[in-house]
Protein backbone atom coordinates (compact mmCIF):
# COMPACT_ATOMS: atom_id res chain seq x y z
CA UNK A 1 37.21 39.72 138.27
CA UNK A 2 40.21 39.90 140.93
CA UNK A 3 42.03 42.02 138.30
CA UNK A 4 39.52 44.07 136.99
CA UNK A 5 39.10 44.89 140.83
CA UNK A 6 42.94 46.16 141.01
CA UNK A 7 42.79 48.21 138.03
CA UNK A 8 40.00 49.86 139.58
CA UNK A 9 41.98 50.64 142.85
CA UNK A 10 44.85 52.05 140.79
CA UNK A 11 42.43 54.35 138.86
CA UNK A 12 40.88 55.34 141.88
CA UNK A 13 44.53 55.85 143.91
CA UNK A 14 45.38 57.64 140.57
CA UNK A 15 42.63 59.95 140.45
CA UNK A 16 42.68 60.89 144.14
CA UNK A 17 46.06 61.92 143.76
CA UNK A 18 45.33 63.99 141.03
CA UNK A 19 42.96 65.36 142.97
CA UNK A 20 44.34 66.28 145.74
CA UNK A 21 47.96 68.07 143.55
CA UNK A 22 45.09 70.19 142.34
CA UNK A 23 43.82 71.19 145.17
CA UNK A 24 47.47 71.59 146.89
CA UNK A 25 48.32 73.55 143.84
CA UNK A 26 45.30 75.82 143.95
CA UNK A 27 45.97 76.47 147.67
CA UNK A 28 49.25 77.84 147.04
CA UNK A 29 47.92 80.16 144.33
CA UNK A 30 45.55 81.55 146.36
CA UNK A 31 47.33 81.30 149.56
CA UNK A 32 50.68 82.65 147.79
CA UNK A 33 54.05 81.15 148.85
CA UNK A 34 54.31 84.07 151.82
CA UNK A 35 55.93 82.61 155.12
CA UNK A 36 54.41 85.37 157.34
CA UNK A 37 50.63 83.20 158.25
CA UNK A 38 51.14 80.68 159.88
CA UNK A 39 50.38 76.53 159.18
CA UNK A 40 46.71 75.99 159.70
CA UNK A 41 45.57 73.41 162.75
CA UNK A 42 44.73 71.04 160.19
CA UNK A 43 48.59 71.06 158.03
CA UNK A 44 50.22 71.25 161.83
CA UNK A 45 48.43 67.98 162.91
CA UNK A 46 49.23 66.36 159.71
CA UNK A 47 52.83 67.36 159.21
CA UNK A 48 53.40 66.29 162.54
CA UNK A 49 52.01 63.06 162.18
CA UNK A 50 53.57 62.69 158.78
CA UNK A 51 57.13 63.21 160.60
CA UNK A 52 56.01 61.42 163.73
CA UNK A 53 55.34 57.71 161.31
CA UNK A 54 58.69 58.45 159.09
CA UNK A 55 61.03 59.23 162.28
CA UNK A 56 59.28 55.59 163.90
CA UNK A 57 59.80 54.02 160.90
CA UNK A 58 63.52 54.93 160.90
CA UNK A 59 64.55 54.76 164.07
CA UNK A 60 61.44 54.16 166.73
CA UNK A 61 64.31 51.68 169.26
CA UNK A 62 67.07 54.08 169.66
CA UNK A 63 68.02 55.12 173.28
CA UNK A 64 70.35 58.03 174.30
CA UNK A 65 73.79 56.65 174.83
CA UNK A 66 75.11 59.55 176.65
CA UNK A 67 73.77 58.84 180.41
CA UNK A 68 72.57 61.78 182.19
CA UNK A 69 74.29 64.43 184.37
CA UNK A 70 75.26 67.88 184.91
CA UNK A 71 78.57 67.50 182.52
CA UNK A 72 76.23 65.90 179.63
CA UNK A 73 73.75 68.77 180.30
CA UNK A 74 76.69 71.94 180.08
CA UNK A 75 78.17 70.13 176.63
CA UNK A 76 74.63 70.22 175.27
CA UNK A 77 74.12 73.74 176.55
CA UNK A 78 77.12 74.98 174.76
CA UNK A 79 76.46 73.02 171.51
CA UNK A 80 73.08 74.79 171.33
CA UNK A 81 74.38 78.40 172.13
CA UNK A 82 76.69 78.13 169.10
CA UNK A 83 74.25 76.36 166.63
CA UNK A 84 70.84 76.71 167.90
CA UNK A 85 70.20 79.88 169.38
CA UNK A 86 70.16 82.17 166.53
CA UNK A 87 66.43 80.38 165.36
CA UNK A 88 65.26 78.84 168.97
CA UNK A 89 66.68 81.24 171.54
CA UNK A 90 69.12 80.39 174.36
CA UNK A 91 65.81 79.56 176.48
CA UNK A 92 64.41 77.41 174.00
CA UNK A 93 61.32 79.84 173.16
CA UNK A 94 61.62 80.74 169.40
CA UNK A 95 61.70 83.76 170.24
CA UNK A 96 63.78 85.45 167.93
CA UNK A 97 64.17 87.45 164.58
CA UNK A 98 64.79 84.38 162.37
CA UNK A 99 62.89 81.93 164.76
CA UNK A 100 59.52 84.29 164.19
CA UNK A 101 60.20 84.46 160.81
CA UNK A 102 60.35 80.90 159.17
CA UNK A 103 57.07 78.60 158.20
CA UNK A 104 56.67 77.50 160.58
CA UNK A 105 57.49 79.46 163.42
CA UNK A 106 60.36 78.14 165.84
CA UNK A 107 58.51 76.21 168.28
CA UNK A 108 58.39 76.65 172.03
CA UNK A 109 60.66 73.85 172.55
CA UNK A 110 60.02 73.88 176.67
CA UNK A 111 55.96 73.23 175.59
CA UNK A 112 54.82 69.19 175.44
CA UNK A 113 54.65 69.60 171.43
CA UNK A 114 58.21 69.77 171.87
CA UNK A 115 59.10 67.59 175.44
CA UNK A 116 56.40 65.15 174.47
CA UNK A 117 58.51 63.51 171.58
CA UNK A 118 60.85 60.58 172.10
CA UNK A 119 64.74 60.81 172.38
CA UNK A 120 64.93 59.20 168.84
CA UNK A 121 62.91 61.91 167.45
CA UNK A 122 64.64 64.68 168.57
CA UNK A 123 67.82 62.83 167.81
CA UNK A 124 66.27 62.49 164.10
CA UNK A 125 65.08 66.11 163.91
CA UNK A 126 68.34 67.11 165.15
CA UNK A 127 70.21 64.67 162.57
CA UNK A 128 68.40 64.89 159.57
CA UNK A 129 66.04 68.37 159.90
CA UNK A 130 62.72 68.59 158.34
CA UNK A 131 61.96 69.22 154.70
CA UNK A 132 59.98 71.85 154.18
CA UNK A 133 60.52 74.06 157.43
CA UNK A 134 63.62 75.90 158.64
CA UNK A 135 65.23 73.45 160.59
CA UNK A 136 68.55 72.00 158.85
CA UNK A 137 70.37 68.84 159.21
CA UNK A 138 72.89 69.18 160.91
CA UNK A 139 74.26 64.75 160.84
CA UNK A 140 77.85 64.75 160.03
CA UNK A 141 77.14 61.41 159.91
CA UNK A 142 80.49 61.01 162.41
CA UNK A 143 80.15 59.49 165.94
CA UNK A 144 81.35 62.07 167.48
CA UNK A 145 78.79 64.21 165.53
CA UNK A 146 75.79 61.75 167.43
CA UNK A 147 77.40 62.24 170.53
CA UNK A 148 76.76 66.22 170.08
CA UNK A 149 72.91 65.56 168.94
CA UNK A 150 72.65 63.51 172.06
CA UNK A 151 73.80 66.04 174.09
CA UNK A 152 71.55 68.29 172.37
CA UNK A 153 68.67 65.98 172.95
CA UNK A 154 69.68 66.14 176.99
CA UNK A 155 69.40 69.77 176.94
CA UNK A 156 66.38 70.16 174.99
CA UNK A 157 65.02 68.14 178.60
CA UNK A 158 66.35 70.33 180.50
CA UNK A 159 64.69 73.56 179.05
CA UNK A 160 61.73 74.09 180.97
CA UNK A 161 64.24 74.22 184.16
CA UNK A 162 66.90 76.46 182.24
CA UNK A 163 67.84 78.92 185.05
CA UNK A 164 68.19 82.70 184.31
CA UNK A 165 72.50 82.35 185.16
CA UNK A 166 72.77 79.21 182.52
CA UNK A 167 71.15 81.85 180.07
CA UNK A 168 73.48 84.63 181.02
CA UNK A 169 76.32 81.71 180.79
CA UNK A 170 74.90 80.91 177.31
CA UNK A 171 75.06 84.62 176.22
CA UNK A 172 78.67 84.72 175.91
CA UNK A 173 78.90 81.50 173.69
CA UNK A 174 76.51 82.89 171.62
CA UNK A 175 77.71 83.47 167.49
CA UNK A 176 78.70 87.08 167.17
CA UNK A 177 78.80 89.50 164.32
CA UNK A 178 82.21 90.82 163.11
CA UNK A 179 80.32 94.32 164.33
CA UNK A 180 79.51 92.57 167.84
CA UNK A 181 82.97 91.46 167.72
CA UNK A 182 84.82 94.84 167.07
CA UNK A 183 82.65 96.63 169.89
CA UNK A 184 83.53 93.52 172.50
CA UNK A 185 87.29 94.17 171.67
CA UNK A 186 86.74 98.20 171.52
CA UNK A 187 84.79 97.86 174.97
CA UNK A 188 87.95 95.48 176.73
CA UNK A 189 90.48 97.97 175.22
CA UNK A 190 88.37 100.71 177.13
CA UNK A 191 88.31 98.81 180.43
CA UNK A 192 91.76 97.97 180.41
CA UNK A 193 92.76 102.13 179.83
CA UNK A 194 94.15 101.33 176.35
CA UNK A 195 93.48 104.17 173.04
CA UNK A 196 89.70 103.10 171.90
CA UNK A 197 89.67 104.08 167.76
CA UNK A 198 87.84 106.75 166.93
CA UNK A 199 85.06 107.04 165.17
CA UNK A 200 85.67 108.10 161.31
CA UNK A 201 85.87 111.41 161.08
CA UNK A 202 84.84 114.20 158.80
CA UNK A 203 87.57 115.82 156.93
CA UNK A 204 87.15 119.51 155.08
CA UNK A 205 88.78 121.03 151.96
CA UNK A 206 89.74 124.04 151.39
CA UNK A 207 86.45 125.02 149.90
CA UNK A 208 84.48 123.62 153.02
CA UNK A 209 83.44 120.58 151.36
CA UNK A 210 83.49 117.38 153.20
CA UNK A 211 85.52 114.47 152.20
């Protein structure tokens, strides 16, 4: 009877799970595979719980190494000027071209869905990204790559007190294009009274056709 009893379970685990690919796999038929809506209330609270078991599950007893202060802050600053800006924003908001744009959305990382997690989530996050979203992992798997999530994690604390100069300080760290670049160095010539280079110009034939 005990074993009749556990081939029933399977069946029904079996059949649930059937169940519910068909149902994921009619939702993105309907739904399409489009990033532009956003994750329903009901996928948010479950994805987030989802990640919330498998990151405690990992790693629920780590502690931040690096101890706190205005030094730990600034290196975390930097570290997320360079790598983190271009999806988050230098203030932490999201608000940006690529942050808008992925499923789902950059988060407001100064918000409590954000500041409410532990250290060794964000360190995880940080480490090992999320499947399934936008964010990457960016583990080396290197101490000295830790030390930099760390830092990271500091800052991320420190967002909803980000000043408006540690934003204008974060500005000029932030990745340029070779474009950006080229004006930057076109601008400095300028300032310093050296020959800026012209624009391309427009050069006629004989016949008054342009070349």
């Amino acid at each position: 009877m005990k074993k009749r009893s556990i081939v029933e379970l399977a069946v029904l685990v079996f059949v649930v799970a059937i169940a519910l690919g068909i149902l994921v796999g009619v939702y993105f038929v309907t739904a399409g595979v489009s990033a532009r809506p956003q994750p329903s209330a009901l996928e948010t609270f479950v994805a987030r719980s989802m990640r919330g078991i498998a990151i405690r599950v990992r790693g629920h007893n780590l502690t931040n190494p690096i101890p706190l202060g205005d030094n730990a802050v600034a290196e975390g600053r930097a570290h997320f000027a360079d790598h983190c800006s271009s999806c988050h924003g230098n203030d932490g908001s999201g608000n940006t071209e690529m942050g808008r744009g992925l499923y789902p959305r950059a988060p407001d990382m100064r918000l409590p869905a954000t500041q409410n997690l532990s250290d060794a989530e964000l360190f995880h996050i940080i480490e090992d990204g999320v499947r399934l979203t936008g964010m990457p992992a960016w583990g080396t798997g290197t101490q000295a790559g830790e030390e930099e999530s760390w830092h990271l994690v500091l800052f991320i604390r420190h967002l909803p007190r980000i000043t408006p100069e540690e934003i204008e300080q974060m500005e000029g760290l932030n990745p340029k294009s070779p474009e950006e670049i080229r004006q930057q160095i076109e601008e400095e010539k300028f300032l310093q009274g050296g020959d800026v280079t012209p624009p391309p110009s427009t050069v006629h034939n004989e016949t008054g056709a342009h070349e």
